[in-house]
C-alpha atoms as a PDB file:
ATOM      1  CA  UNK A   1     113.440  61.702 106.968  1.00  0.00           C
ATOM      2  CA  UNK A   2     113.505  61.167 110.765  1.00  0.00           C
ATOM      3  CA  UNK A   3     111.759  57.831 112.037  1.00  0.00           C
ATOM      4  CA  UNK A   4     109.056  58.458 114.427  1.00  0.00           C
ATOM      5  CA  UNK A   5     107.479  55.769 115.600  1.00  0.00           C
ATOM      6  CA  UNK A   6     107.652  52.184 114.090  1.00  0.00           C
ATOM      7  CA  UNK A   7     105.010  49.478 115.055  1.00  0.00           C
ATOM      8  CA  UNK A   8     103.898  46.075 113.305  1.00  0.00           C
ATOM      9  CA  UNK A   9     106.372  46.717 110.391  1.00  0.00           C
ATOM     10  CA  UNK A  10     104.532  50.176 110.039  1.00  0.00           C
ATOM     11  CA  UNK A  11     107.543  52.884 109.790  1.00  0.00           C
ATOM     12  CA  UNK A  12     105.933  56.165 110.805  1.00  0.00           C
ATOM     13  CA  UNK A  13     108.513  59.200 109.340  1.00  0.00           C
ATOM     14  CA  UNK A  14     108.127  62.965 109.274  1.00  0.00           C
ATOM     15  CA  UNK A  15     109.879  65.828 107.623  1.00  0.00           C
ATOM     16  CA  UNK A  16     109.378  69.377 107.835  1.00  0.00           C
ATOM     17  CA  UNK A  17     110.653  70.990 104.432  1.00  0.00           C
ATOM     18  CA  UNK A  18     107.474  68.938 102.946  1.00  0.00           C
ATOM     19  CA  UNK A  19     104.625  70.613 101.333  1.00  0.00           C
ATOM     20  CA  UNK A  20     101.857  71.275 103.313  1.00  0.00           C
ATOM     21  CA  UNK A  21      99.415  70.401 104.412  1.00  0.00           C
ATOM     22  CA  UNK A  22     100.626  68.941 107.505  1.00  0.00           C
ATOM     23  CA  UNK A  23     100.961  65.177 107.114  1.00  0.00           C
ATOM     24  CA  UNK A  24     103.122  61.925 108.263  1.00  0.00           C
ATOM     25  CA  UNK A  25     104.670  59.378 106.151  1.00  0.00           C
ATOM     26  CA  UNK A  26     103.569  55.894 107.009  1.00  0.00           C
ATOM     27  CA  UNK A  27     106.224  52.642 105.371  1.00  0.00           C
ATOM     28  CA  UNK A  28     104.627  49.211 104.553  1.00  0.00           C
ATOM     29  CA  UNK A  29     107.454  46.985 102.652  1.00  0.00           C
ATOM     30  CA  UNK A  30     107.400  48.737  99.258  1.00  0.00           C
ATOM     31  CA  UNK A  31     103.619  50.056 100.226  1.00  0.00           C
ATOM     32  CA  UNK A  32     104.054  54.581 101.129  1.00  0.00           C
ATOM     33  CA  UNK A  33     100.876  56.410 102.286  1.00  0.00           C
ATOM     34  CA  UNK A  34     101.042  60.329 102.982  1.00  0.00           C
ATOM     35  CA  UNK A  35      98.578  61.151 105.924  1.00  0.00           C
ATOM     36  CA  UNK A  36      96.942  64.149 106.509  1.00  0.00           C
ATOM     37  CA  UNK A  37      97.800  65.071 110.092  1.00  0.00           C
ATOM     38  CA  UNK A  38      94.090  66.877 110.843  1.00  0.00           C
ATOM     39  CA  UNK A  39      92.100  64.663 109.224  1.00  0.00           C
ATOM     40  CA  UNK A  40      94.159  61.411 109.062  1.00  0.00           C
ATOM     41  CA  UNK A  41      93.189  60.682 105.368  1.00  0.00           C
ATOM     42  CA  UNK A  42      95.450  59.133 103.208  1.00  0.00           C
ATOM     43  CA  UNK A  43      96.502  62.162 100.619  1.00  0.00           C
ATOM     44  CA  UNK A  44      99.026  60.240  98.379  1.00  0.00           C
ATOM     45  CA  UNK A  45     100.306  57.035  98.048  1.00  0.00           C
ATOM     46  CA  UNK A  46      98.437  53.994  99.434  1.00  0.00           C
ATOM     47  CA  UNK A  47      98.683  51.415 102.140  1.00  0.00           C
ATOM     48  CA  UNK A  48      97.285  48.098 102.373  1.00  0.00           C
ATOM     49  CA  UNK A  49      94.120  48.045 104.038  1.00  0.00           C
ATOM     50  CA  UNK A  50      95.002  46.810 107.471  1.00  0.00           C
ATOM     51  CA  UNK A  51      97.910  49.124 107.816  1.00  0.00           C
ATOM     52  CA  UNK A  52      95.761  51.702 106.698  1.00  0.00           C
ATOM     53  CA  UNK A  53      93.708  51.223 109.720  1.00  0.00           C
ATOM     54  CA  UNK A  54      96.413  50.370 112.681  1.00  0.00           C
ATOM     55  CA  UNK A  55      98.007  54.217 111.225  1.00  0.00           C
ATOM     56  CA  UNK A  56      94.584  55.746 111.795  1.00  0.00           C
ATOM     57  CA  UNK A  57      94.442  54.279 115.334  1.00  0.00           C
ATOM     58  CA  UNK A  58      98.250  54.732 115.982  1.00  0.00           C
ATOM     59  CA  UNK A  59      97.583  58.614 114.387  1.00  0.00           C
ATOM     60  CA  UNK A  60      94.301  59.037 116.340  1.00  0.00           C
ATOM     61  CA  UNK A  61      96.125  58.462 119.774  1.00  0.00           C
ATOM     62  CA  UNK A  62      98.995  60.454 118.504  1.00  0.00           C
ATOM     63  CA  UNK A  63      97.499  63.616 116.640  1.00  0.00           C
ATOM     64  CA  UNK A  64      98.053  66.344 119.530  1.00  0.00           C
ATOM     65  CA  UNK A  65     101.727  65.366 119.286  1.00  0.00           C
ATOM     66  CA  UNK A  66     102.293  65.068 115.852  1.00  0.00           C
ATOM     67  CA  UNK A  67     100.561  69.027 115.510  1.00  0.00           C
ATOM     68  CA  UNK A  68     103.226  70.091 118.004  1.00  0.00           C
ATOM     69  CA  UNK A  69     106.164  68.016 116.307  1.00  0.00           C
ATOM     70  CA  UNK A  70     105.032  69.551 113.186  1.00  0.00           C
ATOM     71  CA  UNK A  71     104.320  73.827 114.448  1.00  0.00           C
ATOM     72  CA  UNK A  72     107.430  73.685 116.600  1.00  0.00           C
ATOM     73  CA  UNK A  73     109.591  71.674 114.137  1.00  0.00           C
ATOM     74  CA  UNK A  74     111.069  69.381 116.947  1.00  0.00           C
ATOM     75  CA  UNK A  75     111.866  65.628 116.344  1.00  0.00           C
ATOM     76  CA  UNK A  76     111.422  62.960 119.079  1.00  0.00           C
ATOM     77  CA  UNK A  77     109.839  59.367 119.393  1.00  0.00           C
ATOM     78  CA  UNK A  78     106.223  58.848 119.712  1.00  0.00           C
ATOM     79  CA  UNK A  79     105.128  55.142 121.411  1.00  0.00           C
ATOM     80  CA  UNK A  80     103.983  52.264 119.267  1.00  0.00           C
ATOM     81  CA  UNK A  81     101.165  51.290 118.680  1.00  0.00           C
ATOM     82  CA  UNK A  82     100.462  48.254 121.107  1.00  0.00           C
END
């Protein structure tokens, strides 16, 4: 699963043969979180609460991208979060 983005030990992955709907995967340490790319809620897994938040802002900044990534099925790097 291609790396993304990585940012305050947050690992931000994607991968296209996933189910829908379209979503990000977001690494803590042994902590996984599945985010829904339209709505940015967590659909599986679960984060700790701080990360939780700084992958909502990173995501929020990042959504328009992460659609296109996603409908055209291209992989690049997206900027951390700062």
């Amino acid at each position: 699963m291609p790396e993304i983005a990585r940012f305050y030990g947050i690992v931000i992955k994607l991968f296209f043969g996933d189910h829908p709907p379209p979503h990000f995967h977001a690494v803590y340490g042994e902590f996984v979180g599945l985010f829904n790319i339209d709505t940015l809620e967590i659909i599986e897994g679960d984060l700790p609460t701080r990360a939780r938040k700084l992958v909502i802002e990173w995501g929020t900044i990042n959504k328009d991208e992460l659609k296109k990534m996603w409908d055209k099925q291209e992989f690049y790097k997206l900027p951390p979060l700062k």
